[in-house]
PDB file of N, CA and C in Angstrom:
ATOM      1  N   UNK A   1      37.337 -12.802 -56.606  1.00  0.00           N
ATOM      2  CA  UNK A   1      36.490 -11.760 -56.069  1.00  0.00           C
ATOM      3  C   UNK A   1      35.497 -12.388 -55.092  1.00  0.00           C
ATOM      4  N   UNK A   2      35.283 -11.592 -54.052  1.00  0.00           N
ATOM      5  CA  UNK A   2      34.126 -12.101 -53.125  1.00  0.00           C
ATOM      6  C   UNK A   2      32.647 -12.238 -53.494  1.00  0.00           C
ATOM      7  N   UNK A   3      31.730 -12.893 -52.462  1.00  0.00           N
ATOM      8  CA  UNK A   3      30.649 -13.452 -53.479  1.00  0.00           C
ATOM      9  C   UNK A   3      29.878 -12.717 -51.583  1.00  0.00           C
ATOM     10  N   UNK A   4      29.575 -11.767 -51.793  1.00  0.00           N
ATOM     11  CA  UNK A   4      28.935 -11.069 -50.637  1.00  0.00           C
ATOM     12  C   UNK A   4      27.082 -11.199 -50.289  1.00  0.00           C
ATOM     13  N   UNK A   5      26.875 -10.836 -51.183  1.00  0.00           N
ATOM     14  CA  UNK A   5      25.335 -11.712 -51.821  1.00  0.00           C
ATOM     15  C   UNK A   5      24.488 -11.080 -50.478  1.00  0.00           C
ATOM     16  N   UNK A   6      23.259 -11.724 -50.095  1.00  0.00           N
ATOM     17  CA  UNK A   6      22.289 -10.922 -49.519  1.00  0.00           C
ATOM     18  C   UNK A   6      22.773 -11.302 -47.907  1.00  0.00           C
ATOM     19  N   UNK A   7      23.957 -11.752 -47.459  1.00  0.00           N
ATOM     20  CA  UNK A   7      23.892 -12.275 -46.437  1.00  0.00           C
ATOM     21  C   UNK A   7      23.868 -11.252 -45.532  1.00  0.00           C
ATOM     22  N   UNK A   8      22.677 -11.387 -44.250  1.00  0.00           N
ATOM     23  CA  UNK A   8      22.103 -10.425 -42.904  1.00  0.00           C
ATOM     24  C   UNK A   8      23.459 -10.111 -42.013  1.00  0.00           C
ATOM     25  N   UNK A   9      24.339 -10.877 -41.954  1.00  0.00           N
ATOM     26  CA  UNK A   9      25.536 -10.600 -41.380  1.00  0.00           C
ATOM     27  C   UNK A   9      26.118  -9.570 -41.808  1.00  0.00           C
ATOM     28  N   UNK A  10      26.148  -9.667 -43.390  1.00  0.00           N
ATOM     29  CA  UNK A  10      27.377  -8.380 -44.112  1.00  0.00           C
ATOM     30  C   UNK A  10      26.478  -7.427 -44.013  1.00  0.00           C
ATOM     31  N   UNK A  11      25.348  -7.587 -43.903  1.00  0.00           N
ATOM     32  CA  UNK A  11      24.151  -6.183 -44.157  1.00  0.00           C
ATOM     33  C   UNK A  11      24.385  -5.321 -42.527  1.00  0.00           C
ATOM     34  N   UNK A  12      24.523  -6.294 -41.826  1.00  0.00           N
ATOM     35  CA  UNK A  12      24.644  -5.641 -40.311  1.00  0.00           C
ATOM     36  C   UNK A  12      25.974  -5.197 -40.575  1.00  0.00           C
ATOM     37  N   UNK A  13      27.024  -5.705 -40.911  1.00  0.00           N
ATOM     38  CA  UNK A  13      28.199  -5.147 -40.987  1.00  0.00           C
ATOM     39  C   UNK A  13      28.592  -3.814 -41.712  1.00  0.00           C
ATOM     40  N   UNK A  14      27.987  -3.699 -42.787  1.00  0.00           N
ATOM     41  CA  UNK A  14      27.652  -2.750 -43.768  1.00  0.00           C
ATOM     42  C   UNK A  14      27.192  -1.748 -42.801  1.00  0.00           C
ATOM     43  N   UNK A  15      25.707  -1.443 -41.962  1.00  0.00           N
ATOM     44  CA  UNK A  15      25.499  -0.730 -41.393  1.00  0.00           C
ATOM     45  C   UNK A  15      26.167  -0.573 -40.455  1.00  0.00           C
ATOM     46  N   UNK A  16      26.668  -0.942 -39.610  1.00  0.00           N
ATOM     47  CA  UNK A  16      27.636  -0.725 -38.213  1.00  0.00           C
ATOM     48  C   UNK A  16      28.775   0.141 -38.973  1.00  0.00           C
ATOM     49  N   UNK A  17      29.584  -0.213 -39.882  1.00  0.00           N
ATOM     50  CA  UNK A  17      30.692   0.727 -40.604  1.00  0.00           C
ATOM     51  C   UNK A  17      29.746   2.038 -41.193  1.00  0.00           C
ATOM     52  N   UNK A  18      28.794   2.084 -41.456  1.00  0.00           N
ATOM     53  CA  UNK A  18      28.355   3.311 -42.398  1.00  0.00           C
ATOM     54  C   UNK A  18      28.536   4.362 -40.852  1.00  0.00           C
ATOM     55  N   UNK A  19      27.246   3.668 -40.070  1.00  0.00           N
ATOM     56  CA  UNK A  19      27.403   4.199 -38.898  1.00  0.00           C
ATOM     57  C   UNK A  19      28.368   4.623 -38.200  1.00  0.00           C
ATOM     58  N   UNK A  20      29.149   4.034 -37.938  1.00  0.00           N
ATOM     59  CA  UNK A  20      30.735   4.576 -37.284  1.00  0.00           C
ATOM     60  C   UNK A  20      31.340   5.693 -37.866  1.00  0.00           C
ATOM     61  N   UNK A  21      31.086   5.781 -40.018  1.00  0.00           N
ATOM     62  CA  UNK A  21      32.353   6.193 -40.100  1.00  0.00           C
ATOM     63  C   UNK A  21      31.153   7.498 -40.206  1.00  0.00           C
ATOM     64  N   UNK A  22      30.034   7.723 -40.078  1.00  0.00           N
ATOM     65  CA  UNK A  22      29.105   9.177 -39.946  1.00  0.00           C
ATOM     66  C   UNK A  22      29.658   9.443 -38.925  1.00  0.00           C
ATOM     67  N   UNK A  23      29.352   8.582 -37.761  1.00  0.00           N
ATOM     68  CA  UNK A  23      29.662   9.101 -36.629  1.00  0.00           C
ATOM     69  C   UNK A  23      31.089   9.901 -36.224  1.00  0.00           C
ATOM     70  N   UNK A  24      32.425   9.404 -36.903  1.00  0.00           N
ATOM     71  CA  UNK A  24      33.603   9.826 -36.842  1.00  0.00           C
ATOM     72  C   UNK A  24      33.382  11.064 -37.640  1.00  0.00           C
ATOM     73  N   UNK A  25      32.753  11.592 -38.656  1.00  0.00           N
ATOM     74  CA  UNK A  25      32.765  12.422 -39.548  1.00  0.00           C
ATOM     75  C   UNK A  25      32.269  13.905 -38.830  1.00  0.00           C
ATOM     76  N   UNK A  26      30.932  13.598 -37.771  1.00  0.00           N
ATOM     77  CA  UNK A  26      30.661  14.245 -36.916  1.00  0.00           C
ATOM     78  C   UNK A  26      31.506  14.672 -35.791  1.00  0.00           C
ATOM     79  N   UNK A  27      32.054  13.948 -35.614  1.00  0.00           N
ATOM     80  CA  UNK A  27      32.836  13.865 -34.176  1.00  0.00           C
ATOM     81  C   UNK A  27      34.021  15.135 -34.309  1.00  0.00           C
ATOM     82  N   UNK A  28      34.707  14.435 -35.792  1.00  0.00           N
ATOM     83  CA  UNK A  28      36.017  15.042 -36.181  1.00  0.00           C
ATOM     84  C   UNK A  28      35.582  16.489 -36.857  1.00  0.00           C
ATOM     85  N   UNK A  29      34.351  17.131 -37.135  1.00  0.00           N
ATOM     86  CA  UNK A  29      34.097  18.535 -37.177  1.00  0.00           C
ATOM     87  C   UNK A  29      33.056  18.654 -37.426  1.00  0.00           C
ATOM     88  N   UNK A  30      32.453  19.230 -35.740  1.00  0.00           N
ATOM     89  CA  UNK A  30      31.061  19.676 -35.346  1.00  0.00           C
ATOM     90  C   UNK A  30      30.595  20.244 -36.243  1.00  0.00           C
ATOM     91  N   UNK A  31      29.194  20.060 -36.587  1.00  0.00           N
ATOM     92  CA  UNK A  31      28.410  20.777 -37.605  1.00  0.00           C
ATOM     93  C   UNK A  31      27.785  21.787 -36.993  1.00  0.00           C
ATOM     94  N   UNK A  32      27.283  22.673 -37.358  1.00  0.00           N
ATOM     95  CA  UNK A  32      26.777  23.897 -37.213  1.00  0.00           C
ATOM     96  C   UNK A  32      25.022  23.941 -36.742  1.00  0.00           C
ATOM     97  N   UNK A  33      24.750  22.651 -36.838  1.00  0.00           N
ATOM     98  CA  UNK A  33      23.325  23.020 -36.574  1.00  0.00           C
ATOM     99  C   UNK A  33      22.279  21.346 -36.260  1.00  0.00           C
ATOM    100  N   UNK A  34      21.380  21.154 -36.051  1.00  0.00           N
ATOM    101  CA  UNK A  34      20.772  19.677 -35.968  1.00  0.00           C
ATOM    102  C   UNK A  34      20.200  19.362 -37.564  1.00  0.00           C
ATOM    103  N   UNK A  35      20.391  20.347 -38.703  1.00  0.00           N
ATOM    104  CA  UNK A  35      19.909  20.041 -39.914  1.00  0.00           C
ATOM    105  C   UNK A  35      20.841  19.443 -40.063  1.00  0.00           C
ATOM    106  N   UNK A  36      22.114  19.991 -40.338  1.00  0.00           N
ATOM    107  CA  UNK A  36      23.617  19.868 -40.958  1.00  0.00           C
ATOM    108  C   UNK A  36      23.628  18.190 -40.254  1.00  0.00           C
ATOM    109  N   UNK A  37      23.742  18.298 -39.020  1.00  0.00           N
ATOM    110  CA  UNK A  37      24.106  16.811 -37.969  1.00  0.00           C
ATOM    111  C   UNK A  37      23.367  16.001 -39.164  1.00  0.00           C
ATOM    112  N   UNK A  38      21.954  15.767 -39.116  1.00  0.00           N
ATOM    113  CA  UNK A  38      21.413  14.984 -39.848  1.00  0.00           C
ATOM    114  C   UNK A  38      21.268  14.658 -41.202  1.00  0.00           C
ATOM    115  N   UNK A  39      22.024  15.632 -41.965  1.00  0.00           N
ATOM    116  CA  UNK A  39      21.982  15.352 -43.369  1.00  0.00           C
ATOM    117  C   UNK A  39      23.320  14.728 -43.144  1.00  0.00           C
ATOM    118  N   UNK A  40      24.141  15.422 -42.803  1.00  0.00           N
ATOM    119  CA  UNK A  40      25.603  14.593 -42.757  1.00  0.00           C
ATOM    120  C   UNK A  40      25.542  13.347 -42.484  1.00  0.00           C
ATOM    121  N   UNK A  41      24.918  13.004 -41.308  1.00  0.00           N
ATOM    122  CA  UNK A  41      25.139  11.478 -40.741  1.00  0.00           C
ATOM    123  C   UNK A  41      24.272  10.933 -42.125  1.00  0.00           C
ATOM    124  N   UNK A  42      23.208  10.789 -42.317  1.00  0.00           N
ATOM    125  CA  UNK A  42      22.174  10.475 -43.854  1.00  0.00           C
ATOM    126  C   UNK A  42      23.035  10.286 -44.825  1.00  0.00           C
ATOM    127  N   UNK A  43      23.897  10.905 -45.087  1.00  0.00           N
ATOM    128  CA  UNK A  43      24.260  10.873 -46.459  1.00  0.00           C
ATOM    129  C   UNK A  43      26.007  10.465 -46.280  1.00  0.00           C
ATOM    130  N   UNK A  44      26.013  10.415 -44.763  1.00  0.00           N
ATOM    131  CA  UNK A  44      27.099   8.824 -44.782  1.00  0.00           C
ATOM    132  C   UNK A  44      27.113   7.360 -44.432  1.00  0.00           C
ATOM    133  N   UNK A  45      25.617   7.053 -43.819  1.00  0.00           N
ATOM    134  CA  UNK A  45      25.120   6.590 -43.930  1.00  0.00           C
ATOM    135  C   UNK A  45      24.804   6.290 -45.664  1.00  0.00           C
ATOM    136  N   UNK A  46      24.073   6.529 -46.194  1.00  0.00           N
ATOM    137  CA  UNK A  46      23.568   6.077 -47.747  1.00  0.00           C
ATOM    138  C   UNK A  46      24.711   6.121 -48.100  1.00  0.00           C
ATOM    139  N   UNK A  47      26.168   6.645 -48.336  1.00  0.00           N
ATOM    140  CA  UNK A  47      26.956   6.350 -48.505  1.00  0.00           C
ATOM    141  C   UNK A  47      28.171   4.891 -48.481  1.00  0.00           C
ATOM    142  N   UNK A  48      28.196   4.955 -47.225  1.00  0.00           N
ATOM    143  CA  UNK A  48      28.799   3.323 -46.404  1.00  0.00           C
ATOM    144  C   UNK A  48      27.855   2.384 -46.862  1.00  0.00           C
ATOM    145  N   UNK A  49      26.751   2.354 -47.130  1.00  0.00           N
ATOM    146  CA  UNK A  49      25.236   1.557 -47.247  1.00  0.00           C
ATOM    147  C   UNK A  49      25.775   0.765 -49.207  1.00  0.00           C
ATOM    148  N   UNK A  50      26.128   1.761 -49.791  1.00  0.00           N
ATOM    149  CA  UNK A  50      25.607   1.713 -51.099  1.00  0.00           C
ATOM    150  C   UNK A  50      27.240   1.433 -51.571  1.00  0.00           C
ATOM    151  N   UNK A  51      28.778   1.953 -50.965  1.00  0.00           N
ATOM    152  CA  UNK A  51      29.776   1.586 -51.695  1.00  0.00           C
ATOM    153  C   UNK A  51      30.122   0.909 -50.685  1.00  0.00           C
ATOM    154  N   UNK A  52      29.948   0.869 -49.319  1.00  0.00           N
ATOM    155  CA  UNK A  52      31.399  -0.578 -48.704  1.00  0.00           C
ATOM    156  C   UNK A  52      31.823  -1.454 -48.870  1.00  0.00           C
ATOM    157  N   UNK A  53      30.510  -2.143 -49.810  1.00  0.00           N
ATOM    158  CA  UNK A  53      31.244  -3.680 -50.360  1.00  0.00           C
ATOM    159  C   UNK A  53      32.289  -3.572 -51.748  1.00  0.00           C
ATOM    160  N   UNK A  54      32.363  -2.482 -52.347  1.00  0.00           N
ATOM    161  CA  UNK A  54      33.351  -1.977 -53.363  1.00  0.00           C
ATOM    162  C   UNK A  54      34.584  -1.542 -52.943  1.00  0.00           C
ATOM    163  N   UNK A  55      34.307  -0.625 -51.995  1.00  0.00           N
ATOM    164  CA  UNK A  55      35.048   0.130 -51.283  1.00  0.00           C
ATOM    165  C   UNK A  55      36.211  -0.871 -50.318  1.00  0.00           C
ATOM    166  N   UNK A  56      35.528  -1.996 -49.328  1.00  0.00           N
ATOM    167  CA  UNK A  56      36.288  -2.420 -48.991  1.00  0.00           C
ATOM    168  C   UNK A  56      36.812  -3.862 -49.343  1.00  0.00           C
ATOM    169  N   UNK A  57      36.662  -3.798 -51.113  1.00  0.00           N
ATOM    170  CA  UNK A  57      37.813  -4.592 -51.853  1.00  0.00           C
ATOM    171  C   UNK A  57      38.851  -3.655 -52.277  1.00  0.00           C
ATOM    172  N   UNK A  58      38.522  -2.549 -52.714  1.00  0.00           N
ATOM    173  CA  UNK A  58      39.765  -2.190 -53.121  1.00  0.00           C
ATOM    174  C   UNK A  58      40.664  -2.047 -51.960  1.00  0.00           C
ATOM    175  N   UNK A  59      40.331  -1.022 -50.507  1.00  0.00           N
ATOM    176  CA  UNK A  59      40.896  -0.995 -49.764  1.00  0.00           C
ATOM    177  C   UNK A  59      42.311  -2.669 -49.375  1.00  0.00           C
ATOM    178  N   UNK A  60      41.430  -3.572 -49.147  1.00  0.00           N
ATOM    179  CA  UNK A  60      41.936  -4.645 -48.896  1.00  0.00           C
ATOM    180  C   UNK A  60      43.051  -5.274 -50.264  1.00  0.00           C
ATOM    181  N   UNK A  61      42.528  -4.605 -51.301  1.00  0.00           N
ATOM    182  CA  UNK A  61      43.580  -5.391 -52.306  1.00  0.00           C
ATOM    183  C   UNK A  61      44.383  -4.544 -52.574  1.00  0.00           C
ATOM    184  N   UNK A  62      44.629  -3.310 -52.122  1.00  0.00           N
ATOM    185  CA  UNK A  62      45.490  -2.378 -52.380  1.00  0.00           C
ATOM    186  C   UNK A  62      46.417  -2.694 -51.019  1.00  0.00           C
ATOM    187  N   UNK A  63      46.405  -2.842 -49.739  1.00  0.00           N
ATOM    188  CA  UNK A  63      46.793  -3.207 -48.500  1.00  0.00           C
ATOM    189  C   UNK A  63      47.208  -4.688 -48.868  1.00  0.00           C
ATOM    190  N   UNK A  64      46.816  -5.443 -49.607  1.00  0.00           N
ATOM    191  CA  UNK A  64      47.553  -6.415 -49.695  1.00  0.00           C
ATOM    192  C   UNK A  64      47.364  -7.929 -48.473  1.00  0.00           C
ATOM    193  N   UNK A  65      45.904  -7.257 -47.931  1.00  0.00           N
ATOM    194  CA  UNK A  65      45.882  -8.210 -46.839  1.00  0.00           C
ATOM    195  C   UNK A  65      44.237  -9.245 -47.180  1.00  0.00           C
ATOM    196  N   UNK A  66      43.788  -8.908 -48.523  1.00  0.00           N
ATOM    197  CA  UNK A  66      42.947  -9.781 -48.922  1.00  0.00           C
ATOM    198  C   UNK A  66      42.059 -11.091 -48.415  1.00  0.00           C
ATOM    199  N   UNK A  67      43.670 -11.928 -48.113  1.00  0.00           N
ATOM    200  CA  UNK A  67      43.257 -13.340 -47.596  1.00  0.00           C
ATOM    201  C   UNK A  67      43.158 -13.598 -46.189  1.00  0.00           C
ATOM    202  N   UNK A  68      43.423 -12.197 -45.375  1.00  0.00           N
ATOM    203  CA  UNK A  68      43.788 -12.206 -43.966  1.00  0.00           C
ATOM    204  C   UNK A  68      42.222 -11.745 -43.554  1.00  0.00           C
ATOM    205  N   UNK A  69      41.176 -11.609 -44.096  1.00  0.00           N
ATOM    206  CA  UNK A  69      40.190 -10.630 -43.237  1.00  0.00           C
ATOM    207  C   UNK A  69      38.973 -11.111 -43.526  1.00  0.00           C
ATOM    208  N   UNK A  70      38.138 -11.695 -43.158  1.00  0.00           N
ATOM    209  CA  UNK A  70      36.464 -12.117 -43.214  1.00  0.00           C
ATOM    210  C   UNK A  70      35.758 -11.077 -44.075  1.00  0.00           C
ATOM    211  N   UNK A  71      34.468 -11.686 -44.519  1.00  0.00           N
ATOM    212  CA  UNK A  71      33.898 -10.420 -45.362  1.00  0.00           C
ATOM    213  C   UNK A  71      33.181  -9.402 -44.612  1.00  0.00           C
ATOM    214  N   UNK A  72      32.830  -9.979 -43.405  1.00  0.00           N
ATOM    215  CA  UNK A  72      32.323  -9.295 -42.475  1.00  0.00           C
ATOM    216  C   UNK A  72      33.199  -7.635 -42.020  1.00  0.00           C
ATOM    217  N   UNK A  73      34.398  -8.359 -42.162  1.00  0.00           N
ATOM    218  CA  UNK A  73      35.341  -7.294 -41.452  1.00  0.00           C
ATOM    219  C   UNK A  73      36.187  -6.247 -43.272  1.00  0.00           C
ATOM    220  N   UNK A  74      36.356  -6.685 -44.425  1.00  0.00           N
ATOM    221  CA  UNK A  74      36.237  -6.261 -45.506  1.00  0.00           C
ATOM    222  C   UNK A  74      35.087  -5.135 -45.261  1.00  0.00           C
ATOM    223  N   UNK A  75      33.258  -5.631 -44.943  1.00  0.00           N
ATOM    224  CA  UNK A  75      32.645  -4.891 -45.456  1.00  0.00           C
ATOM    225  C   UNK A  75      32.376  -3.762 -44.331  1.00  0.00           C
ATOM    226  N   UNK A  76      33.107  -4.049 -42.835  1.00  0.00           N
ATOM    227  CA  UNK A  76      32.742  -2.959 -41.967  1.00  0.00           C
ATOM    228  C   UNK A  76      34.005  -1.661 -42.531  1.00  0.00           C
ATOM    229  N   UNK A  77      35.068  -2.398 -42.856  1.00  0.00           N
ATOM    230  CA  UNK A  77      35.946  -1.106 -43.725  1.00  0.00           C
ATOM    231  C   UNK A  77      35.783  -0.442 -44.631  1.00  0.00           C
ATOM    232  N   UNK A  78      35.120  -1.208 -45.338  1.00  0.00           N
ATOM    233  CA  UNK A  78      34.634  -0.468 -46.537  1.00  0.00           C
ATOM    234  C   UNK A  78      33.637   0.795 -46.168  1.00  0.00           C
ATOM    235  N   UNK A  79      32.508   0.179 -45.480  1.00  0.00           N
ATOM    236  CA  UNK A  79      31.616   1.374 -45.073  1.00  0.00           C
ATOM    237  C   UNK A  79      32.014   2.325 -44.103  1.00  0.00           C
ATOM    238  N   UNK A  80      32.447   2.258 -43.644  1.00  0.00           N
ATOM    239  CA  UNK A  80      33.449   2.798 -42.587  1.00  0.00           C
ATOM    240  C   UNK A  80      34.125   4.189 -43.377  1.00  0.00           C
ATOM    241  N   UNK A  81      35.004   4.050 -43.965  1.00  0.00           N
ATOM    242  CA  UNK A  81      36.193   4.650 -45.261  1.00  0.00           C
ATOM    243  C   UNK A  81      34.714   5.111 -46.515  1.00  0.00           C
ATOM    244  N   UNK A  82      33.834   4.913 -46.803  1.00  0.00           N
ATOM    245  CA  UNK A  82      32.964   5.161 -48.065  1.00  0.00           C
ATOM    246  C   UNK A  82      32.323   6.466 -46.895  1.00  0.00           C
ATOM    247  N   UNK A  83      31.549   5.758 -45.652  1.00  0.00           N
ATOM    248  CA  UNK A  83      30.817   6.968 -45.127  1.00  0.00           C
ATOM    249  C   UNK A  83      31.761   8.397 -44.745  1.00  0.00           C
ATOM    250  N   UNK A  84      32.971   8.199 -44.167  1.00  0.00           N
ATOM    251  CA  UNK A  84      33.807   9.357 -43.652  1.00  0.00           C
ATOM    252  C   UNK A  84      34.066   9.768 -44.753  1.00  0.00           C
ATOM    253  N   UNK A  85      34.652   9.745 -46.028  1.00  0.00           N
ATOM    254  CA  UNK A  85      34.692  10.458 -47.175  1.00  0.00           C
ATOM    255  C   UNK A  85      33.781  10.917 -48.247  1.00  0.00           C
ATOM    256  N   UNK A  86      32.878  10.359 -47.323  1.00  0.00           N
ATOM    257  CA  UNK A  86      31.523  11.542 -48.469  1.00  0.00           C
ATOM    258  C   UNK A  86      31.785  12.434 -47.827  1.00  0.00           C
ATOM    259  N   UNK A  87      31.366  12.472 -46.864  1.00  0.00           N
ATOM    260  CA  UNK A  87      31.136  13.817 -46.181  1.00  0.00           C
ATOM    261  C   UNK A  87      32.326  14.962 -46.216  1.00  0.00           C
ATOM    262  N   UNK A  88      33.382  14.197 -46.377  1.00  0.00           N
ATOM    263  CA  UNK A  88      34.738  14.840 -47.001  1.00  0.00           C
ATOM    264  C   UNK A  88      34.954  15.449 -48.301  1.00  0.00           C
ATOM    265  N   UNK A  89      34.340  14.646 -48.940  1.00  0.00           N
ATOM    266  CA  UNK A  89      34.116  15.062 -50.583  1.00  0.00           C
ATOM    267  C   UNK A  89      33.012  16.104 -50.942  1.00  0.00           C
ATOM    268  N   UNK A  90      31.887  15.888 -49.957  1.00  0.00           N
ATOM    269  CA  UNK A  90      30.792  16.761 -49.890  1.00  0.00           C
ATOM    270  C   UNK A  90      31.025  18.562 -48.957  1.00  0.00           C
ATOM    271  N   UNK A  91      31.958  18.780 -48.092  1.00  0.00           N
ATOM    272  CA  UNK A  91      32.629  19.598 -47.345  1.00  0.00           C
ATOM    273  C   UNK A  91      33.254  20.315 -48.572  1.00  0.00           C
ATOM    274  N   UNK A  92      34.273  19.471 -49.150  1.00  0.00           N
ATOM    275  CA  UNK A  92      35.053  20.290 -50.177  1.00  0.00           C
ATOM    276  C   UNK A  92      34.592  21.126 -51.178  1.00  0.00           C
ATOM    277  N   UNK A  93      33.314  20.231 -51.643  1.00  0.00           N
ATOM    278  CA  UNK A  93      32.585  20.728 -53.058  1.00  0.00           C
ATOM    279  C   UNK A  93      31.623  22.076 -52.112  1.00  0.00           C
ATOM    280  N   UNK A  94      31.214  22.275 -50.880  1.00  0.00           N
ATOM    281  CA  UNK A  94      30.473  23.407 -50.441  1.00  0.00           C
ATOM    282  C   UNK A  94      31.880  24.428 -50.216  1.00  0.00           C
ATOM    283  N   UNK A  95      32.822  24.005 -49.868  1.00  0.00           N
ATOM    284  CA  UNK A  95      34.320  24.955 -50.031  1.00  0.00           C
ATOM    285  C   UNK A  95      34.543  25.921 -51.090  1.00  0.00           C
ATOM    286  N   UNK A  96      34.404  25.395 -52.440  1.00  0.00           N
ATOM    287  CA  UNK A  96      34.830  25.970 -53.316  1.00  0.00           C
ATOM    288  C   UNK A  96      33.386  26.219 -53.990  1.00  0.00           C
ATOM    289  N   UNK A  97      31.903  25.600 -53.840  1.00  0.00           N
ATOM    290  CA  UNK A  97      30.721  26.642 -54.131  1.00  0.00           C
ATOM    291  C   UNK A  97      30.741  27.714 -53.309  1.00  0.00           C
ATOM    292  N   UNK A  98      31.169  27.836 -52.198  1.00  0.00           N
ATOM    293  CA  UNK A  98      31.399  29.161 -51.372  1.00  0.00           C
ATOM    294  C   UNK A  98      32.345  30.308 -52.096  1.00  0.00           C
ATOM    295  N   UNK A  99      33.648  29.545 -52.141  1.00  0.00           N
ATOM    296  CA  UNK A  99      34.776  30.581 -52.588  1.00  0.00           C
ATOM    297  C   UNK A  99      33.946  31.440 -54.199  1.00  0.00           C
ATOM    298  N   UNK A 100      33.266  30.741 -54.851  1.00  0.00           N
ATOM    299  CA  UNK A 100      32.743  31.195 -56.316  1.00  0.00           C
ATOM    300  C   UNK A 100      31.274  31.679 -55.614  1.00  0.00           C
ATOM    301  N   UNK A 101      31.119  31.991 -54.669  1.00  0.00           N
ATOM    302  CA  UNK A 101      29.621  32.541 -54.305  1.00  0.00           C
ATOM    303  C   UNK A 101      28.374  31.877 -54.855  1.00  0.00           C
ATOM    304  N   UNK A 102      28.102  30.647 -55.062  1.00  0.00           N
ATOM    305  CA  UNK A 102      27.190  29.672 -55.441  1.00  0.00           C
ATOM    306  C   UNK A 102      26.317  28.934 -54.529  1.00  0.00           C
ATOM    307  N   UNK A 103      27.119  29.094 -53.401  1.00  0.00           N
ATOM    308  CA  UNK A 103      26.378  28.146 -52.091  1.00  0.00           C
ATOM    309  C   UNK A 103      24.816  28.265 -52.562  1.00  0.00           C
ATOM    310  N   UNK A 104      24.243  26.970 -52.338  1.00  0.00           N
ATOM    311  CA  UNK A 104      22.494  27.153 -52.319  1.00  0.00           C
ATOM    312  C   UNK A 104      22.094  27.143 -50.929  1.00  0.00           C
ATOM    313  N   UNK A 105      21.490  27.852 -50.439  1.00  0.00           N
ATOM    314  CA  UNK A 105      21.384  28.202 -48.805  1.00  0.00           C
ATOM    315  C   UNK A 105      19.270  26.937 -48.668  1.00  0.00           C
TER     316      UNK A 105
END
């Protein structure tokens, strides 16, 4: 297992993937408003921030390419793949509080 630890490199890396994968999350379906923009990007951001270094071990040991990739580049996937699927996971769960009339406005 990798030994990722406080290093400023993976921390920049970490953020550059959180960042990207908000940014793709936005990109790939406009939000409705500058609240929505900013909670979304926030909370893929804190997302990519808090799982990429988890996120992009499994990715990598499931792909099978482990020994091929720096941690740098492990942890920009990880955050990357952690931030675009919150917001995916978070979309779905307002989907079906909608369909049951629950939405909290």
């Amino acid at each position: 297992m990798a030994d990722f630890g406080n290093d400023p490199g993976l921390w920049a890396a970490k953020g550059i993937g959180s960042a990207a994968g908000a940014a793709v999350s936005l990109i790939y379906m406009l939000p409705k408003g500058k609240r929505e923009a900013a909670s979304r990007f926030f909370t893929g951001l804190s997302c990519g921030l808090i799982f990429g270094g988890p996120a992009g071990l499994w990715i990598v040991s499931k792909l099978g390419i482990a020994g091929s990739l720096s941690g740098a580049e492990v942890m920009v996937t990880g955050s990357a793949a952690s931030s675009l699927v919150a917001w995916w996971v978070m979309g779905a769960a307002v989907r079906v509080a909608e369909r049951f009339g629950t939405r909290p406005d």
